[in-house]
N, C-alpha and C. Protein backbone atom coordinates (compact mmCIF):
# COMPACT_ATOMS: atom_id res chain seq x y z
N UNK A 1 10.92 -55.17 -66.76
CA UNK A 1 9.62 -54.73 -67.22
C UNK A 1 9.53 -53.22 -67.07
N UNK A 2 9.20 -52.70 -67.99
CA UNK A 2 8.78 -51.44 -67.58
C UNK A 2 7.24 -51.28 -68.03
N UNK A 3 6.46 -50.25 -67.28
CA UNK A 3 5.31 -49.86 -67.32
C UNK A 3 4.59 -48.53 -67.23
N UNK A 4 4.23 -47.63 -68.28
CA UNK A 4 4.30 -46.37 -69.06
C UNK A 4 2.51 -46.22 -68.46
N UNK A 5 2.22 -45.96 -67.59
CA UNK A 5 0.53 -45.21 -67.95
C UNK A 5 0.07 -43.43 -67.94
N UNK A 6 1.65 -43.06 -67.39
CA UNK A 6 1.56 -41.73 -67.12
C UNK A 6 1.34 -40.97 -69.18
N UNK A 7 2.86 -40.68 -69.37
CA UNK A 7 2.99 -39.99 -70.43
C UNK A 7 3.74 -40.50 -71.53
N UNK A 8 3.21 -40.73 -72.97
CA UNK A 8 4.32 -41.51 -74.03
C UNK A 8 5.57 -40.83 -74.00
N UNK A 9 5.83 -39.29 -73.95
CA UNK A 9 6.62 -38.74 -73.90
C UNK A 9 7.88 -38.81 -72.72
N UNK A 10 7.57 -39.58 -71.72
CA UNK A 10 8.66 -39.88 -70.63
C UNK A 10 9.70 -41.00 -71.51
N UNK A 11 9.55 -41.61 -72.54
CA UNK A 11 10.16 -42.38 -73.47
C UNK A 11 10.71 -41.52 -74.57
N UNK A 12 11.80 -41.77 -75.08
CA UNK A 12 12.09 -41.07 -75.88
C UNK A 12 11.19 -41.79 -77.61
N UNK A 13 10.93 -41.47 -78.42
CA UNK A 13 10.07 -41.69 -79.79
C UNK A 13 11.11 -42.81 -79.90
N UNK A 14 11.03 -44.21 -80.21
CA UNK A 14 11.87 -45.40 -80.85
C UNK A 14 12.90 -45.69 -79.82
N UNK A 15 13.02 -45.23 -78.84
CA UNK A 15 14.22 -46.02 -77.46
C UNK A 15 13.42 -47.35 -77.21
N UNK A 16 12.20 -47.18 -76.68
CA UNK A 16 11.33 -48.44 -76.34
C UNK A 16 11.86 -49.61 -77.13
N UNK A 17 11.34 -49.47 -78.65
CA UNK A 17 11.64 -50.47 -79.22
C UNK A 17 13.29 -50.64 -79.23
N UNK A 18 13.86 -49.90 -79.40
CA UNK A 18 15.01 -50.45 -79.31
C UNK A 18 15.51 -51.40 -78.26
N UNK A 19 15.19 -50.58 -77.15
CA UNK A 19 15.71 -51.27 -75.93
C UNK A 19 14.95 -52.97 -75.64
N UNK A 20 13.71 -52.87 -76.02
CA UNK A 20 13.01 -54.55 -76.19
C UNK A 20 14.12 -55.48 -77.23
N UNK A 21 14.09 -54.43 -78.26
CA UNK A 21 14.95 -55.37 -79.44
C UNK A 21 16.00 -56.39 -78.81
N UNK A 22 16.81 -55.26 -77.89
CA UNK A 22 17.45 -55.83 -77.14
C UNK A 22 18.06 -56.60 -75.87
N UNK A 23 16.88 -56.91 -75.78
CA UNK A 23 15.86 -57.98 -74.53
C UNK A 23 15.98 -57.06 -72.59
N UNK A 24 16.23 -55.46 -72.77
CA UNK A 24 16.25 -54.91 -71.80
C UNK A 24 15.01 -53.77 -71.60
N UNK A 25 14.22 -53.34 -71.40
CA UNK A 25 13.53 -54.20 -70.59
C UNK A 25 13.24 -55.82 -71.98
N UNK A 26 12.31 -56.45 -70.71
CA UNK A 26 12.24 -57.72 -71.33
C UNK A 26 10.49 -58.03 -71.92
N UNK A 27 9.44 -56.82 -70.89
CA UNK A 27 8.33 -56.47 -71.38
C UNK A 27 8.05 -55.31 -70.83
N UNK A 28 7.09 -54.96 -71.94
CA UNK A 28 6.75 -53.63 -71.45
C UNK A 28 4.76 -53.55 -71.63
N UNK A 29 4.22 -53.34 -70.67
CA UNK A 29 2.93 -52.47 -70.66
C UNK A 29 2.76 -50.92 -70.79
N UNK A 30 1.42 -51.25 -71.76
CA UNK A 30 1.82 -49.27 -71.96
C UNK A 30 -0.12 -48.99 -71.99
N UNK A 31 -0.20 -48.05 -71.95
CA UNK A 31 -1.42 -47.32 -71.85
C UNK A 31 -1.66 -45.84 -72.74
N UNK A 32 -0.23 -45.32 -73.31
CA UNK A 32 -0.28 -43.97 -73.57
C UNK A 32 0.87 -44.26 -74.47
N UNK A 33 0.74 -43.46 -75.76
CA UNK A 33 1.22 -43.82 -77.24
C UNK A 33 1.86 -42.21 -77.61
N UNK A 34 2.60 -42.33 -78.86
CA UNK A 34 2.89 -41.01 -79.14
C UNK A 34 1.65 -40.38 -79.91
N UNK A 35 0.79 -40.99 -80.58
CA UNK A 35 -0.27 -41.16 -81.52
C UNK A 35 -1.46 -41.77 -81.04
N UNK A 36 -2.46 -41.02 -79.98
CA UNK A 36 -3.25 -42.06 -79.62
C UNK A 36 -4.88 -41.63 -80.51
N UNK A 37 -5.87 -42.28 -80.70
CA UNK A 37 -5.55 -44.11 -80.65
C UNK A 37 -4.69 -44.35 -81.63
N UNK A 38 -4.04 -45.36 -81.42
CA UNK A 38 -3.56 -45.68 -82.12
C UNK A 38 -4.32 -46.92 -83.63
N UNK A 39 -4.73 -46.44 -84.45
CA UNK A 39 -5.45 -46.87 -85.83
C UNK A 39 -5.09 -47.90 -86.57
N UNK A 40 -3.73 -47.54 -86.65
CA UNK A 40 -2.72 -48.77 -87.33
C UNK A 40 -2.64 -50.19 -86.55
N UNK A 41 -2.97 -50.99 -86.91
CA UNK A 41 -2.93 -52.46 -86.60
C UNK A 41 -1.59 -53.30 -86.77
N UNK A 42 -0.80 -51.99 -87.94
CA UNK A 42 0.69 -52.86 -87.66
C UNK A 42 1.96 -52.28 -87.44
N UNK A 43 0.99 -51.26 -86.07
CA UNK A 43 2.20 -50.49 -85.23
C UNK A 43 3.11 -51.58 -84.63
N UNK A 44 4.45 -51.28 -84.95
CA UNK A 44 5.49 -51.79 -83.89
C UNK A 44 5.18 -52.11 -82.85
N UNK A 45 4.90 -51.44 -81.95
CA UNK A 45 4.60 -52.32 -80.56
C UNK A 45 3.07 -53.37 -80.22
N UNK A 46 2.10 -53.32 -81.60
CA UNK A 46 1.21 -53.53 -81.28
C UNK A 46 1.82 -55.30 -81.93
N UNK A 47 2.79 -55.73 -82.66
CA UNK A 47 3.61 -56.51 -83.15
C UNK A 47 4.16 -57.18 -82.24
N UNK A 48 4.26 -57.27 -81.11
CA UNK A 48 5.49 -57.83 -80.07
C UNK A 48 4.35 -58.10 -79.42
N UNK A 49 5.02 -59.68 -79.12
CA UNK A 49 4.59 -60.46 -77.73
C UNK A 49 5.23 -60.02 -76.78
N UNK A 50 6.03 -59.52 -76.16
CA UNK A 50 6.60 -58.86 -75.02
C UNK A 50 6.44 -57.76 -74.91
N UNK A 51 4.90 -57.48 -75.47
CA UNK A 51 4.28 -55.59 -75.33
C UNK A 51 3.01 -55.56 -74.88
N UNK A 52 2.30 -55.46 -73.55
CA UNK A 52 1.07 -55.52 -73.85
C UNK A 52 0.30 -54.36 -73.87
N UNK A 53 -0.63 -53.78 -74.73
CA UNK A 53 -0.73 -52.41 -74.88
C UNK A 53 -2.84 -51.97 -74.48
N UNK A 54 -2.82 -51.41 -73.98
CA UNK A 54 -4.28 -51.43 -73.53
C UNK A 54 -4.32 -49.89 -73.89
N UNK A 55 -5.68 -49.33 -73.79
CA UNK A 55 -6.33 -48.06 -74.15
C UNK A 55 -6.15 -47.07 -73.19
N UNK A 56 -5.89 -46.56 -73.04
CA UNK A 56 -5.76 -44.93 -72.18
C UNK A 56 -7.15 -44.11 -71.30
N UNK A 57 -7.77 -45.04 -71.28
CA UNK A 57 -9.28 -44.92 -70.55
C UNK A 57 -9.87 -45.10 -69.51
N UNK A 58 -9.13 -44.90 -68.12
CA UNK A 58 -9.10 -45.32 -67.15
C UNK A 58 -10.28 -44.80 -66.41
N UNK A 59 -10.84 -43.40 -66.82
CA UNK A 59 -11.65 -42.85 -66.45
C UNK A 59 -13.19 -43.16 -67.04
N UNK A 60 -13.14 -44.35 -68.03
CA UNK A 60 -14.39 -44.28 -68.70
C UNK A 60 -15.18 -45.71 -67.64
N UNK A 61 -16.62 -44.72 -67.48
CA UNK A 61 -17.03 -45.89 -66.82
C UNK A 61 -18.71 -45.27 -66.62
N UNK A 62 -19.59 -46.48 -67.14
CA UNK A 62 -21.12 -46.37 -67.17
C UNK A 62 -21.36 -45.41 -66.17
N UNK A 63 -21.22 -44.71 -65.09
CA UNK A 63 -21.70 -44.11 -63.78
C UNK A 63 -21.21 -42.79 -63.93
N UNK A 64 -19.76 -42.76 -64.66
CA UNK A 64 -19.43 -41.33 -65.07
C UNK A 64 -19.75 -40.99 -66.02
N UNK A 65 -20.45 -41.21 -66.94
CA UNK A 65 -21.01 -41.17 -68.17
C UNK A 65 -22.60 -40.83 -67.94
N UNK A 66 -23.14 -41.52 -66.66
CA UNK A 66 -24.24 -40.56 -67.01
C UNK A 66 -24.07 -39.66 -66.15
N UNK A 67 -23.31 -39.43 -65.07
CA UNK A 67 -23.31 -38.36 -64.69
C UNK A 67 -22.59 -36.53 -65.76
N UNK A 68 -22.10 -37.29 -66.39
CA UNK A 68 -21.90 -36.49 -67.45
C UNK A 68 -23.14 -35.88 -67.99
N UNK A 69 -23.55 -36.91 -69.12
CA UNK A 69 -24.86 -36.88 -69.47
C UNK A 69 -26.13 -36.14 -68.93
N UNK A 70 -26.25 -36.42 -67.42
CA UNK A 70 -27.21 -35.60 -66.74
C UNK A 70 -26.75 -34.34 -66.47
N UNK A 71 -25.51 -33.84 -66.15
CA UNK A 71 -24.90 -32.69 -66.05
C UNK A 71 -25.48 -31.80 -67.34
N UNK A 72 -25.06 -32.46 -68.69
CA UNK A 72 -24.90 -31.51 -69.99
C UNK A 72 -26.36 -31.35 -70.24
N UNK A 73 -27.42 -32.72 -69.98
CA UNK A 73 -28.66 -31.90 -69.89
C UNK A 73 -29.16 -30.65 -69.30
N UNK A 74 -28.97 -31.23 -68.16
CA UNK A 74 -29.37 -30.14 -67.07
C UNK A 74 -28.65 -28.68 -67.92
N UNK A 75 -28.01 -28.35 -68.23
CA UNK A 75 -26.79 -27.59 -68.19
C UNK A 75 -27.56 -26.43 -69.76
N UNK A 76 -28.13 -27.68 -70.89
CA UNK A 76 -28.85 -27.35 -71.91
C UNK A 76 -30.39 -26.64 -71.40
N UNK A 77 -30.81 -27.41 -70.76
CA UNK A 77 -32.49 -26.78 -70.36
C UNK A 77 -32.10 -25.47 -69.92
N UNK A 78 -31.37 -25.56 -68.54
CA UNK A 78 -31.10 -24.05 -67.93
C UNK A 78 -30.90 -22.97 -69.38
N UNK A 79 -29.60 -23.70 -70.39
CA UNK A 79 -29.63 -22.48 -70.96
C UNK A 79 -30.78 -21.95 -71.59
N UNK A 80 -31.81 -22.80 -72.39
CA UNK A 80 -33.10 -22.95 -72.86
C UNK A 80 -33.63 -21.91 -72.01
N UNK A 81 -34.05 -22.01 -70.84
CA UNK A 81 -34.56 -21.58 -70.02
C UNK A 81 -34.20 -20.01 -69.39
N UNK A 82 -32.99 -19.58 -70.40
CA UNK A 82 -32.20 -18.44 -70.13
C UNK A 82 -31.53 -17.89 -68.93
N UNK A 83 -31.43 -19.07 -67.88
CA UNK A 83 -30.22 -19.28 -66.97
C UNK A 83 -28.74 -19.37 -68.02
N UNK A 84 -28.06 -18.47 -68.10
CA UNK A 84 -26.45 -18.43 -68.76
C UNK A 84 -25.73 -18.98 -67.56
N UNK A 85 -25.97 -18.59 -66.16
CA UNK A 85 -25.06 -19.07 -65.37
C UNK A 85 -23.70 -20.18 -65.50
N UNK A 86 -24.37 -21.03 -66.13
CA UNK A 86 -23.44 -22.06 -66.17
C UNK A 86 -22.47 -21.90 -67.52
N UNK A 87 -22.24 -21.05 -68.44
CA UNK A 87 -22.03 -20.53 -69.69
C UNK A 87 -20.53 -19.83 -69.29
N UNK A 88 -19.42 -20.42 -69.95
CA UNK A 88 -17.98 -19.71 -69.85
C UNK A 88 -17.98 -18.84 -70.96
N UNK A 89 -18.18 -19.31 -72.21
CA UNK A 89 -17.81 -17.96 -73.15
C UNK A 89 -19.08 -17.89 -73.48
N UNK A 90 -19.81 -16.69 -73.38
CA UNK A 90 -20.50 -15.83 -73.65
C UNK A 90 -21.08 -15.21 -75.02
């Protein structure tokens, strides 16, 4: 088995499949694509039962999202309010 969540690029572009073709590894989980998202529905690996492929989103989650959210407000009024402070380019 091998299992990819870091970088698509630690794979070389088409070794993966090859190497499944040829039952070494024997499955593979992946998280990170050369092309993400990936759009196509009849990507190669999305084709194989001995691939299981999930989204690259490890960080998404209701609690960081509004803390986001409340951040970029906050972040808008101040500027409104002509606080730049929080302002990188100028």
């Amino acid at each position: 088995m091998i299992l990819n969540t870091a970088r698509s690029g630690l794979i070389e572009a088409g070794a993966l499949e090859k190497a499944l073709d040829l039952g070494t590894p024997g499955f593979a989980a992946l998280d990170v694509f050369d092309i993400e998202p990936i759009w196509d529905t009849s990507h190669s690996l999305l084709q194989r039962d001995n691939v299981l492929c999930s989204p690259h989103i490890g960080y998404v989650t209701k609690s960081g999202y509004d803390i986001y959210f409340e951040n970029a407000f906050k972040n808008i009024e101040k500027y409104f309010s002509g606080d730049e402070s929080h302002v990188i380019n100028k």
